[in-house]
C-alpha atoms as a PDB file:
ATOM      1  CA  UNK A   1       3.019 -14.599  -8.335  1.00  0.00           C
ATOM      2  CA  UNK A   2       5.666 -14.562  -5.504  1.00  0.00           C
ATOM      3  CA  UNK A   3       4.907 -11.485  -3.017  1.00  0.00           C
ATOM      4  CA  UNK A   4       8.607  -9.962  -3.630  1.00  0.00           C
ATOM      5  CA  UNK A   5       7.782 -10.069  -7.240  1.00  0.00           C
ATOM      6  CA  UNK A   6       3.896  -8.159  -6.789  1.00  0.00           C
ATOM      7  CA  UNK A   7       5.734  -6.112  -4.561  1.00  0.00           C
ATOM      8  CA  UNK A   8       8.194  -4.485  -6.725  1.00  0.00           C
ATOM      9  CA  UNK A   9       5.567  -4.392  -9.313  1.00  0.00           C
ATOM     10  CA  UNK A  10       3.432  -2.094  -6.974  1.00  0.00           C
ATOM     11  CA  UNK A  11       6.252  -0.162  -5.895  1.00  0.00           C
ATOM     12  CA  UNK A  12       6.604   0.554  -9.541  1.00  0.00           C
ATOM     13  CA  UNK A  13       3.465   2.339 -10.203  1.00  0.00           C
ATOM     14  CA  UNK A  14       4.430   4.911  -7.068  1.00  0.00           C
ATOM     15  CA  UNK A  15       6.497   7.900  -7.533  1.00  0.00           C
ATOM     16  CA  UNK A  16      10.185   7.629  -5.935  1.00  0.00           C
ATOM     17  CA  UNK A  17       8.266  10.654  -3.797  1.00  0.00           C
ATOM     18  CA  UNK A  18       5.086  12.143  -2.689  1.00  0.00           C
ATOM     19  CA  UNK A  19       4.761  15.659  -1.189  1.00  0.00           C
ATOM     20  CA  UNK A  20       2.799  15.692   2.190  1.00  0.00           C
ATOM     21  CA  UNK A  21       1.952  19.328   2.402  1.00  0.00           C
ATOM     22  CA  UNK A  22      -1.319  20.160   3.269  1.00  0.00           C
ATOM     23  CA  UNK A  23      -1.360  16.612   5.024  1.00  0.00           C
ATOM     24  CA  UNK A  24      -3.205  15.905   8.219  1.00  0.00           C
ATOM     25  CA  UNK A  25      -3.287  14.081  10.899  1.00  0.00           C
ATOM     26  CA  UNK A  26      -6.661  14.063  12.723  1.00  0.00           C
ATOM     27  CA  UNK A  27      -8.138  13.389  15.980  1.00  0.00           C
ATOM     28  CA  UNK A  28      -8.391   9.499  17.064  1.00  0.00           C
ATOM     29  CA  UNK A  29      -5.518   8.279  14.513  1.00  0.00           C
ATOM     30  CA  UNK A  30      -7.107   9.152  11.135  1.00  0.00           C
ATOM     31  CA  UNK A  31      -4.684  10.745   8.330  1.00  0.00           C
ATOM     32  CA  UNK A  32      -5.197  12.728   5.152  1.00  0.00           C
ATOM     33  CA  UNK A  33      -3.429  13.445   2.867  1.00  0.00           C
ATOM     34  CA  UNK A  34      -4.939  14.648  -0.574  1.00  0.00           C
ATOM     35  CA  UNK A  35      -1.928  14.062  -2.930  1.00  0.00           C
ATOM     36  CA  UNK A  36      -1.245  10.584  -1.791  1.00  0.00           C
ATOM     37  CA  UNK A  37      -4.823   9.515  -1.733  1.00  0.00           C
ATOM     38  CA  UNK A  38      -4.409  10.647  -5.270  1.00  0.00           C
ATOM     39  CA  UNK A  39      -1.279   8.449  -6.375  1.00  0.00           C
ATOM     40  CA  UNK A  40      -3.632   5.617  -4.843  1.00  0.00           C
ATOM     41  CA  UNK A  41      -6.009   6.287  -6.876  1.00  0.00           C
ATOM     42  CA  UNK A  42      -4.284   6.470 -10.029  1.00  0.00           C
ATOM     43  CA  UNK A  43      -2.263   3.464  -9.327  1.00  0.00           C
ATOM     44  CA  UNK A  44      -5.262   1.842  -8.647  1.00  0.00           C
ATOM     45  CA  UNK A  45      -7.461   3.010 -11.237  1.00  0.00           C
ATOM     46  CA  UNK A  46      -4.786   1.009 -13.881  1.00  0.00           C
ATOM     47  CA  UNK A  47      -5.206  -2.093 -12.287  1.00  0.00           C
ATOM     48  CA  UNK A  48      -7.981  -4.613 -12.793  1.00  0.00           C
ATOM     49  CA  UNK A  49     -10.005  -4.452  -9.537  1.00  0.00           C
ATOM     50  CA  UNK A  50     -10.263  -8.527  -9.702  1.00  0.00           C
ATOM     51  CA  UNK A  51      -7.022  -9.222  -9.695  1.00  0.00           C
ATOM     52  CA  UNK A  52      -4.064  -9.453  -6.784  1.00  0.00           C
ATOM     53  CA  UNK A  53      -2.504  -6.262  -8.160  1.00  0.00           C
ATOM     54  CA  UNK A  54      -5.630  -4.321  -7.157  1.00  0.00           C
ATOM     55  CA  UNK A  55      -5.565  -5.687  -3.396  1.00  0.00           C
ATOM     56  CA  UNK A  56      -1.883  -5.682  -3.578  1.00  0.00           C
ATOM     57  CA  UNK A  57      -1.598  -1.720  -4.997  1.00  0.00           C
ATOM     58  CA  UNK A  58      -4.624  -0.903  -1.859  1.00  0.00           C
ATOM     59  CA  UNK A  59      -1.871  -2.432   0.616  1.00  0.00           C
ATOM     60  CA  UNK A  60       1.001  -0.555  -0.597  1.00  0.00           C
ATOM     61  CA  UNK A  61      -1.192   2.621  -0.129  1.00  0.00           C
ATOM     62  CA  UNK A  62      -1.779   1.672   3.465  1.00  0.00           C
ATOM     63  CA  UNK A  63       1.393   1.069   3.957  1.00  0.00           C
ATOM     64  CA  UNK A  64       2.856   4.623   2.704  1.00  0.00           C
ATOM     65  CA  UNK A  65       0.165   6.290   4.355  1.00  0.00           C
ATOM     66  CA  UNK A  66       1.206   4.585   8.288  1.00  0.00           C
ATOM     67  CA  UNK A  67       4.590   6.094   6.942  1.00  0.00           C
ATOM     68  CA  UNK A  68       3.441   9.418   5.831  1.00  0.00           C
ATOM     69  CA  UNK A  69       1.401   9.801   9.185  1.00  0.00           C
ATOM     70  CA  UNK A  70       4.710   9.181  10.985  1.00  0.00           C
ATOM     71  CA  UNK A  71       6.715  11.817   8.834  1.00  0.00           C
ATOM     72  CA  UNK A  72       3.604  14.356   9.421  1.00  0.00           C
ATOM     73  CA  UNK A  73       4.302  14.224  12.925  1.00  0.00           C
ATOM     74  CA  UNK A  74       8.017  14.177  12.819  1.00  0.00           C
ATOM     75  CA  UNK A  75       7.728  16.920  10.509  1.00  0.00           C
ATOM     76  CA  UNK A  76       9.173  15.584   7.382  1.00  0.00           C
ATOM     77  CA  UNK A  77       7.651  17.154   4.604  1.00  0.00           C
ATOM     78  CA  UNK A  78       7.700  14.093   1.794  1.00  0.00           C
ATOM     79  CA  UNK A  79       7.327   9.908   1.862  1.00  0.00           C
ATOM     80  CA  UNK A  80       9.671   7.784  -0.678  1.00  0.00           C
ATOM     81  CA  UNK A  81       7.601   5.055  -1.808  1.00  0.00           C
ATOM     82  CA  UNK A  82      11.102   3.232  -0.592  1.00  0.00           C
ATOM     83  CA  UNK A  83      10.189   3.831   2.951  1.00  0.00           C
ATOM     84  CA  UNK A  84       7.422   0.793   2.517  1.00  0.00           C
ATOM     85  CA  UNK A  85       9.873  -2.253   2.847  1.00  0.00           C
ATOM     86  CA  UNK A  86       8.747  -5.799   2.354  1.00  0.00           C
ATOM     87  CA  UNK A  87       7.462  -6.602   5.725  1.00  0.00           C
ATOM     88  CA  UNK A  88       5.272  -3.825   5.982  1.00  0.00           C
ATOM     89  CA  UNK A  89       3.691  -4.165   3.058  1.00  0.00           C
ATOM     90  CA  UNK A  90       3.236  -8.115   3.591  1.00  0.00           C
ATOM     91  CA  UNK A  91       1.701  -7.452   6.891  1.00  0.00           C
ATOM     92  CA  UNK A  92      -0.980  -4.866   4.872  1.00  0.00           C
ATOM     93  CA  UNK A  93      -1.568  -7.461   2.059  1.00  0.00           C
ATOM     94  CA  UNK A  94      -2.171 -10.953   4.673  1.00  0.00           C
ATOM     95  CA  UNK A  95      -4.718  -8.757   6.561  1.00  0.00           C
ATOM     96  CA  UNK A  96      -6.606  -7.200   3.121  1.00  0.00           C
ATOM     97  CA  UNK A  97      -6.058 -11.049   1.497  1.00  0.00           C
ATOM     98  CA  UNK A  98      -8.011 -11.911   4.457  1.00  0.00           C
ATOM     99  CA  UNK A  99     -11.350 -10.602   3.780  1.00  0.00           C
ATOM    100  CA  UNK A 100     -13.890 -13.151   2.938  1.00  0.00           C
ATOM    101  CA  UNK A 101     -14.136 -11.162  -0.924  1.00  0.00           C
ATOM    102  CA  UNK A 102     -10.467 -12.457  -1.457  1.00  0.00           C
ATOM    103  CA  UNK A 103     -10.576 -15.930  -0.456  1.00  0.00           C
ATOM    104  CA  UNK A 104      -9.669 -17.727  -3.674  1.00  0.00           C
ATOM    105  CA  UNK A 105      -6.837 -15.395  -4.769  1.00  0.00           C
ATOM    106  CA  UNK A 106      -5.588 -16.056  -1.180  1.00  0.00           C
ATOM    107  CA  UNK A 107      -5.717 -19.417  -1.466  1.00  0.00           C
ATOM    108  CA  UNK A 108      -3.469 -19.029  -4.940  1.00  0.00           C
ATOM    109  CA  UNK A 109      -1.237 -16.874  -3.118  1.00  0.00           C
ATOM    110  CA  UNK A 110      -0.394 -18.871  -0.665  1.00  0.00           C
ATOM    111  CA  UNK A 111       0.129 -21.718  -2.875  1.00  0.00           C
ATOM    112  CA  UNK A 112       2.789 -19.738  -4.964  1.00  0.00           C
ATOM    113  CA  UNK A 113       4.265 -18.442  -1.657  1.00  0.00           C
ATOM    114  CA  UNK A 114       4.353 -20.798   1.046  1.00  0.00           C
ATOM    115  CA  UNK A 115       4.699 -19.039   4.539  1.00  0.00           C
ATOM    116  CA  UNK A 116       2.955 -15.939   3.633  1.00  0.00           C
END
């Protein structure tokens, strides 16, 4: 599958927006946020945890969430699930791909997307 391609199918399982109230940002970096750990969870709960889309819906969540910490702190009170743009979310699927639990589907990613 060609990454723009997984990517708008992940982007298509998120909500055009999530609410951050009640969201946190905590000492040392961390960030919660209970109703977008939820979206995650549904979005990943309907995907089968073998295949790319399961790795691929995990990224987008880490993605959103670096966003959502950033809009905590700037005081913006929602995240658009258009805020994650290609890059970002490419950068959060190489580094996931890259655990030693993924190695064949990497290996058939990279083959269908040469450069990734």
């Amino acid at each position: 599958m060609k990454l723009e391609d997984l990517y708008l199918i992940v982007r298509s399982k998120w909500p055009q927006s999530v609410s951050l109230d009640g969201a946190t940002v905590l000492a040392g970096g961390g960030f919660l946020c209970w109703e977008l750990n939820g979206v995650a969870d549904r979005v990943m709960e309907a995907c089968d945890p073998n295949d790319i889309e399961y790795v691929a819906a995990w990224s987008f969540h880490q993605a959103i969430a670096e966003i959502a910490q950033n809009n905590v702190k700037m005081g913006v009170g929602n995240v658009d699930s258009g805020e994650v743009d290609l890059p970002l979310f490419a950068r959060q699927l190489r580094f996931n791909l890259e655990d030693s639990s993924w190695a064949k589907v990497l290996i058939e990613f990279e083959s269908e997307n040469p450069g990734f």
